[in-house]
Protein backbone atom coordinates (compact mmCIF):
# COMPACT_ATOMS: atom_id res chain seq x y z
CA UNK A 1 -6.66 16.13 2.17
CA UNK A 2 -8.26 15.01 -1.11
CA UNK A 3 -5.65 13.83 -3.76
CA UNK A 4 -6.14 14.30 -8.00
CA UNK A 5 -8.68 11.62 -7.84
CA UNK A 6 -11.17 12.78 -4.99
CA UNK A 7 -9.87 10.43 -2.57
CA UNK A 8 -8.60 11.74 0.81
CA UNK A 9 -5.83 9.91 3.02
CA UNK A 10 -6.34 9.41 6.59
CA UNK A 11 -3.71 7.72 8.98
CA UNK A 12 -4.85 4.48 10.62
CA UNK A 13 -6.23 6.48 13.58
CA UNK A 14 -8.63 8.34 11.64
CA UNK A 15 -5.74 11.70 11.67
CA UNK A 16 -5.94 13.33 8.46
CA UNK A 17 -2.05 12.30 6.86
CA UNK A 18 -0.03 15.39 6.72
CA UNK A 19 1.38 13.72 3.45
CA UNK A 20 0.11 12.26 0.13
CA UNK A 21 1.85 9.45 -1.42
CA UNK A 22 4.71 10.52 -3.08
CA UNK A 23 5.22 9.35 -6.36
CA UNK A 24 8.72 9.54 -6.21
CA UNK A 25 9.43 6.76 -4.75
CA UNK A 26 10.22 3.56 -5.84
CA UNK A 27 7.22 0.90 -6.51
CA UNK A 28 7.97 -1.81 -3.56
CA UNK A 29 8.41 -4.52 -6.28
CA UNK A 30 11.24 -1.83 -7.28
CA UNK A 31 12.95 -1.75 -3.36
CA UNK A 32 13.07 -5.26 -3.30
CA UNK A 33 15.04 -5.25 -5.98
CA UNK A 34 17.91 -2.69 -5.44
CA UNK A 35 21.34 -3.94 -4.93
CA UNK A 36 22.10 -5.04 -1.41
CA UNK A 37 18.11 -4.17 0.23
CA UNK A 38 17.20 -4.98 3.39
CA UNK A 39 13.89 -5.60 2.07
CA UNK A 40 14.62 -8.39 -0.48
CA UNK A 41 12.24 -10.84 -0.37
CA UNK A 42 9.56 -8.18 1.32
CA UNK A 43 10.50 -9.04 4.58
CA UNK A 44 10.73 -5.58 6.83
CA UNK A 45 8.16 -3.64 4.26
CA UNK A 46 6.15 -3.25 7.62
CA UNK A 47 6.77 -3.34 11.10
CA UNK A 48 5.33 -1.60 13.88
CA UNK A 49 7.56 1.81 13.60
CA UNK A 50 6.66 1.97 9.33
CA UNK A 51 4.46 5.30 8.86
CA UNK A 52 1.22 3.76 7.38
CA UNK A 53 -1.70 5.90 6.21
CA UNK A 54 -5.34 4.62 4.43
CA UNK A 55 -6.30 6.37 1.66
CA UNK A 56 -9.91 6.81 1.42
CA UNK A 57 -11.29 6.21 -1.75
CA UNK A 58 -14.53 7.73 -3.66
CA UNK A 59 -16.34 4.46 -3.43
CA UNK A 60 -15.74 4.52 0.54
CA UNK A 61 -13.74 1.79 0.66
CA UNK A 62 -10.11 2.39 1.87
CA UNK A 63 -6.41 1.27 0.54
CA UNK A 64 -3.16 1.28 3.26
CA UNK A 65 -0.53 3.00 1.91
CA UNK A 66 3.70 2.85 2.84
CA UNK A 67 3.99 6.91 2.75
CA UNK A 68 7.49 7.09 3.35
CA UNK A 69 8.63 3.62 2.14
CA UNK A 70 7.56 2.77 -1.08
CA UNK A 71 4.64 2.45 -3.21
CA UNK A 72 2.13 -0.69 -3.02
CA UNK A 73 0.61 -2.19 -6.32
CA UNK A 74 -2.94 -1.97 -6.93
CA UNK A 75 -3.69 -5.45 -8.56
CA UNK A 76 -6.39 -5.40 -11.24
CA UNK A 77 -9.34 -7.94 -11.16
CA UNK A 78 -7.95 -10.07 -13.51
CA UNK A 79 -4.22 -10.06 -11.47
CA UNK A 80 -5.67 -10.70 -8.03
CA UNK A 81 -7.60 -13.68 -10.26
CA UNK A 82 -4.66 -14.73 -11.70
CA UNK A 83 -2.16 -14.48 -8.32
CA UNK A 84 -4.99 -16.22 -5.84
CA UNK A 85 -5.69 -19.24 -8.65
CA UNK A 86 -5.66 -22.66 -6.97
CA UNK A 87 -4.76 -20.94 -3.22
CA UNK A 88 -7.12 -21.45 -0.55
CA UNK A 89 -8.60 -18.43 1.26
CA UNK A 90 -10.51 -18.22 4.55
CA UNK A 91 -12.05 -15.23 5.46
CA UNK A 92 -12.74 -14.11 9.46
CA UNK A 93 -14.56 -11.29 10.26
């Protein structure tokens, strides 16, 4: 399924996701902030039973996306820049 933008959202095992991202729910900065969430300080966002789909983008690249939790941030250049200042970052692959 291709989305407004072109971009087409897979599952993690390469299933086409019978849903888009709804934008109806809440940003996860937003869940973490209602009254009483289990999900306070981000803990429980993800575990193994959380529907997770990638989103494939028109560049190729993909993005993971919470379906039916909540809706991840996409951090500019200059916020990643700003948020990963003065951390250290090692890269495996």
């Amino acid at each position: 399924r291709r989305n407004l933008h072109g971009d087409e959202s897979i599952q993690h095992n390469g299933i086409p996701a019978k849903t888009n991202i709804n934008s109806e729910l809440p940003t996860c900065r937003e869940l973490m902030t209602f009254p009483n969430s289990p999900f306070a300080d981000g803990a429980f966002l993800t575990r193994r039973s959380t529907q997770i789909s990638w989103k494939l983008r028109r560049d190729g690249s993909r993005e993971l996306t919470l379906p039916s939790t909540c809706r991840l941030h996409r951090y500019s250049a200059a916020e990643a820049k700003e948020c990963l200042k003065s951390k250290h970052l090692l890269f495996v692959g």
